[in-house]
C-alpha atoms as a PDB file:
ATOM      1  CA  UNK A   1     -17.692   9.277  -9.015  1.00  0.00           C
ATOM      2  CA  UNK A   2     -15.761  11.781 -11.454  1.00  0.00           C
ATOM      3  CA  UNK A   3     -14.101  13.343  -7.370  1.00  0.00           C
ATOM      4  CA  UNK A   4     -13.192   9.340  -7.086  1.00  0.00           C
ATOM      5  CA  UNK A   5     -11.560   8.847 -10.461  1.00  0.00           C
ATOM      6  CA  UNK A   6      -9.397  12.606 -10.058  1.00  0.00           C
ATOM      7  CA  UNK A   7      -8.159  11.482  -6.695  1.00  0.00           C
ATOM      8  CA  UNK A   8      -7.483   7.691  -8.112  1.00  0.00           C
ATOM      9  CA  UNK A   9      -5.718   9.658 -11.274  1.00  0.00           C
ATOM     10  CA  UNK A  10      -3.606  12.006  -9.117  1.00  0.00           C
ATOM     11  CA  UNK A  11      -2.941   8.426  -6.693  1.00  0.00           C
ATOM     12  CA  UNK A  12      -1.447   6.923  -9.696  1.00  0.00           C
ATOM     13  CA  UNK A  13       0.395   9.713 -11.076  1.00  0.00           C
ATOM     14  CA  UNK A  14       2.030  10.224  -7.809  1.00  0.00           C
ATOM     15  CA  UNK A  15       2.959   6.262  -7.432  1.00  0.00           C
ATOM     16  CA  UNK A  16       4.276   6.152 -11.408  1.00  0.00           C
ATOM     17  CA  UNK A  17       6.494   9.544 -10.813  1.00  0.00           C
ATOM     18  CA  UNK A  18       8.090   7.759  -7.424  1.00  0.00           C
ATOM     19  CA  UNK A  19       8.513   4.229  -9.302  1.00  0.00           C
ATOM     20  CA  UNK A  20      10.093   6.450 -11.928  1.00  0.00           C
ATOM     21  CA  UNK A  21      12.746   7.754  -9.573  1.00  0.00           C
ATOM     22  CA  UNK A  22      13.284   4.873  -7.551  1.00  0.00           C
ATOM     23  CA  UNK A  23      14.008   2.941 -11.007  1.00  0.00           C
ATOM     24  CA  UNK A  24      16.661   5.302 -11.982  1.00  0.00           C
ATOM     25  CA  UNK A  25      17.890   5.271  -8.499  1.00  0.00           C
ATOM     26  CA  UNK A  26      18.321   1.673  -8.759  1.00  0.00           C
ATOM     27  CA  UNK A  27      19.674   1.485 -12.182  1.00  0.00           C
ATOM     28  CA  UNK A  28      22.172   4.234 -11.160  1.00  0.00           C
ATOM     29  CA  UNK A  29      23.212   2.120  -8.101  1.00  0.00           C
ATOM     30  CA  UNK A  30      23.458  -1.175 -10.460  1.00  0.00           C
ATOM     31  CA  UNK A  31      25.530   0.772 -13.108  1.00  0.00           C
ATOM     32  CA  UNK A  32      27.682   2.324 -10.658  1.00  0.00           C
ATOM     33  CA  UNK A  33      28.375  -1.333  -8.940  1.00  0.00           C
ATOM     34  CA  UNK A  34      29.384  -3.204 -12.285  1.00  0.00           C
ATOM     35  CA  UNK A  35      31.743  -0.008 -12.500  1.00  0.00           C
ATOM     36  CA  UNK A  36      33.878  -1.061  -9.722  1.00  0.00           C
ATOM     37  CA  UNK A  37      35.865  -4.068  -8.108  1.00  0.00           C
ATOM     38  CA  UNK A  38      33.217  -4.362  -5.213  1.00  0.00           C
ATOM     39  CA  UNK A  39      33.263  -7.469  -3.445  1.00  0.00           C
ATOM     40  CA  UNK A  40      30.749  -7.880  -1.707  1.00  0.00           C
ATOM     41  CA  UNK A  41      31.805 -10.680   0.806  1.00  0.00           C
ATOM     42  CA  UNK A  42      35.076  -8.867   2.035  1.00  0.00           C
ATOM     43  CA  UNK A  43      34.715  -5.090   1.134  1.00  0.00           C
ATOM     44  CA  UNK A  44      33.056  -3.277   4.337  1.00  0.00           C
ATOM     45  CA  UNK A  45      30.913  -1.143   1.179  1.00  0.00           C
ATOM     46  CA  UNK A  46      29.794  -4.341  -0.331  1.00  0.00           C
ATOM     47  CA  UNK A  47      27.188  -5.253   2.151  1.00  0.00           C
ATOM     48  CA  UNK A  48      25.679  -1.930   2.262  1.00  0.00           C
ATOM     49  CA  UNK A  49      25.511  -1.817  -1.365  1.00  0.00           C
ATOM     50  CA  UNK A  50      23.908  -4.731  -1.478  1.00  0.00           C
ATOM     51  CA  UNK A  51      21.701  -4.213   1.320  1.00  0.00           C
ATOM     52  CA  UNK A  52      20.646  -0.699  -0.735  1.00  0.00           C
ATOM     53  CA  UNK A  53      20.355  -2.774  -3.715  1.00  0.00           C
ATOM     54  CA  UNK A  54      17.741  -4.596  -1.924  1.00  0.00           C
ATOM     55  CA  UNK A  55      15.674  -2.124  -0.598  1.00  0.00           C
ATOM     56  CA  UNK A  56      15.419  -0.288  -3.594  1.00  0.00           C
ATOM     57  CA  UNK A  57      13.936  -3.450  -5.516  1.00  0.00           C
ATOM     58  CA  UNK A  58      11.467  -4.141  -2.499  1.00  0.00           C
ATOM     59  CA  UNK A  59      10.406  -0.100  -2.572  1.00  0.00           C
ATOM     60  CA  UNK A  60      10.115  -0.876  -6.215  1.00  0.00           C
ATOM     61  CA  UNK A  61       7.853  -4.016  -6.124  1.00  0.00           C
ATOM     62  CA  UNK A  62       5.437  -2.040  -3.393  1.00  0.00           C
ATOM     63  CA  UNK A  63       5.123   0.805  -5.736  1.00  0.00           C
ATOM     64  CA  UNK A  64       4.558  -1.329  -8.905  1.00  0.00           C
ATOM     65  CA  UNK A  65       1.817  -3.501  -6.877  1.00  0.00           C
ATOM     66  CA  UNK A  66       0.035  -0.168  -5.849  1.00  0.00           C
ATOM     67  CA  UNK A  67       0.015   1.083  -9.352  1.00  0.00           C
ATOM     68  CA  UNK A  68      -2.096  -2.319  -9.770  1.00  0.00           C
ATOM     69  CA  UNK A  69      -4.494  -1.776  -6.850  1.00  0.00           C
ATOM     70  CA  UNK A  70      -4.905   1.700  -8.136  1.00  0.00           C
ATOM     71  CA  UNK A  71      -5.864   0.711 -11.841  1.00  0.00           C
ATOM     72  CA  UNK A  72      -8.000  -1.964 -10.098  1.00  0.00           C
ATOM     73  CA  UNK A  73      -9.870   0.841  -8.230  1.00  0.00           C
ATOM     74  CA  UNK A  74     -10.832   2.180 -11.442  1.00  0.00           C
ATOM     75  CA  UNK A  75     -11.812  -0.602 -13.084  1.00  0.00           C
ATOM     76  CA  UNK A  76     -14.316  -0.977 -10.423  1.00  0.00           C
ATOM     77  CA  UNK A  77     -15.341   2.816 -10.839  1.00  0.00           C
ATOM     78  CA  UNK A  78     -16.055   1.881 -14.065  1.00  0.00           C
ATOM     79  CA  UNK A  79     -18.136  -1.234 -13.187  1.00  0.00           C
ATOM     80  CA  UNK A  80     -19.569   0.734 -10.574  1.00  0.00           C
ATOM     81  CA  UNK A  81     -18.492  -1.965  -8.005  1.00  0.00           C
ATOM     82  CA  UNK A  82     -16.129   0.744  -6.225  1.00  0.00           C
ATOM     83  CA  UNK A  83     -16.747   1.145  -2.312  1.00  0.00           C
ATOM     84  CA  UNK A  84     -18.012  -2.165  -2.315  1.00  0.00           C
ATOM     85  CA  UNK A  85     -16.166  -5.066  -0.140  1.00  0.00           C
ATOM     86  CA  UNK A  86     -15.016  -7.968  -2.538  1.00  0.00           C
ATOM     87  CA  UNK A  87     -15.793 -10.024   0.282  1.00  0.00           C
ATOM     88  CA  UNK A  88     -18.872  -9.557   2.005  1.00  0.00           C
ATOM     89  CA  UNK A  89     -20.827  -7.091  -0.707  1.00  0.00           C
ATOM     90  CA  UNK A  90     -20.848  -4.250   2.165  1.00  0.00           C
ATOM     91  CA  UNK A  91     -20.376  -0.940   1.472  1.00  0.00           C
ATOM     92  CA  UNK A  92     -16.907  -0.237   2.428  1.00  0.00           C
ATOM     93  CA  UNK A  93     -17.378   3.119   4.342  1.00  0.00           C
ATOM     94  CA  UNK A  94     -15.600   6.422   3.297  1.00  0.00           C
ATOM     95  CA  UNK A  95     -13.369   7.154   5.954  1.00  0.00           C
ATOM     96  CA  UNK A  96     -11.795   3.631   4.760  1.00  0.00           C
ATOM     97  CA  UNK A  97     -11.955   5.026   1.111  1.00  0.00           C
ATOM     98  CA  UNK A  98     -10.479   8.257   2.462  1.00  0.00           C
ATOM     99  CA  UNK A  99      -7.533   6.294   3.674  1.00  0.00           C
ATOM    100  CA  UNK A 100      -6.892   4.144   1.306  1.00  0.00           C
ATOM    101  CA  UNK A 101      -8.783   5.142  -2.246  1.00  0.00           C
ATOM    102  CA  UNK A 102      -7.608   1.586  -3.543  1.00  0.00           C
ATOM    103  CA  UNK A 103      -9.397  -0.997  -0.704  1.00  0.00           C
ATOM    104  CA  UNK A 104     -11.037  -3.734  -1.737  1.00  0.00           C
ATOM    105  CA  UNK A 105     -12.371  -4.694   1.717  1.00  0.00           C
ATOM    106  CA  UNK A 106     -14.366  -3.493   4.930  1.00  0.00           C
ATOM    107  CA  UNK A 107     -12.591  -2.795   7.836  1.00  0.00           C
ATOM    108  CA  UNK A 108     -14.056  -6.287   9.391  1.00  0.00           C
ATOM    109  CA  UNK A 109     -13.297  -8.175   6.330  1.00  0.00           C
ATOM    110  CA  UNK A 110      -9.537  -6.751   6.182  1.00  0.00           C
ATOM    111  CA  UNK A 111      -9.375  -7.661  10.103  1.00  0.00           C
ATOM    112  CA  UNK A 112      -9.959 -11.207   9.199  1.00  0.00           C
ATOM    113  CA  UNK A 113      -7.636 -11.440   6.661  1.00  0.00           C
ATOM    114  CA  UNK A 114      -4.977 -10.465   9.058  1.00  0.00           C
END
């Protein structure tokens, strides 16, 4: 399990150094549109800016909810329920683990849910 917690670590750091940068990038863009006399109804730049805008808060809500799967997947390292499907109590399977470190369901379980 210690292999399982280094790769969930390194996950983690990985997502917290992106959400770090696309905060900045965000607040930059937010700064840098109170700065000027955008408006974005009738300025050509206004939509885009506000179309970036967007995007970077979505990029920044994925990235904050993966930080929470990821601390998830350790709490269940810890309660030693990791690799085990939330749903059905099967082991999960480690290619699944492989691809996503952070899964909380089998492959058929995750179909379903689709």
């Amino acid at each position: 399990m210690e292999e399982v917690r280094r790769r969930l670590a390194g996950e983690r750091e990985q997502a917290l150094t992106r959400l770090a940068g696309l905060t900045g990038d965000h607040e930059a863009m937010v700064a840098a549109s109170l700065d000027t006399n955008a408006d974005d109804e009738h300025d050509p730049e206004g939509t885009t800016i506000a179309f970036e805008r967007s995007q970077i808060g979505a990029l920044v809500r994925q990235v904050r909810h993966h930080v929470a799967e990821v601390d998830a997947a350790l709490e269940r390292v810890e309660a030693g329920t990791y690799g085990v499907c939330e749903v059905c109590g099967r082991d999960i399977g480690a290619p699944r683990l492989e691809a996503l470190p952070a899964a909380r369901r089998c492959i058929r379980c995750a179909s379903r849910r689709s």
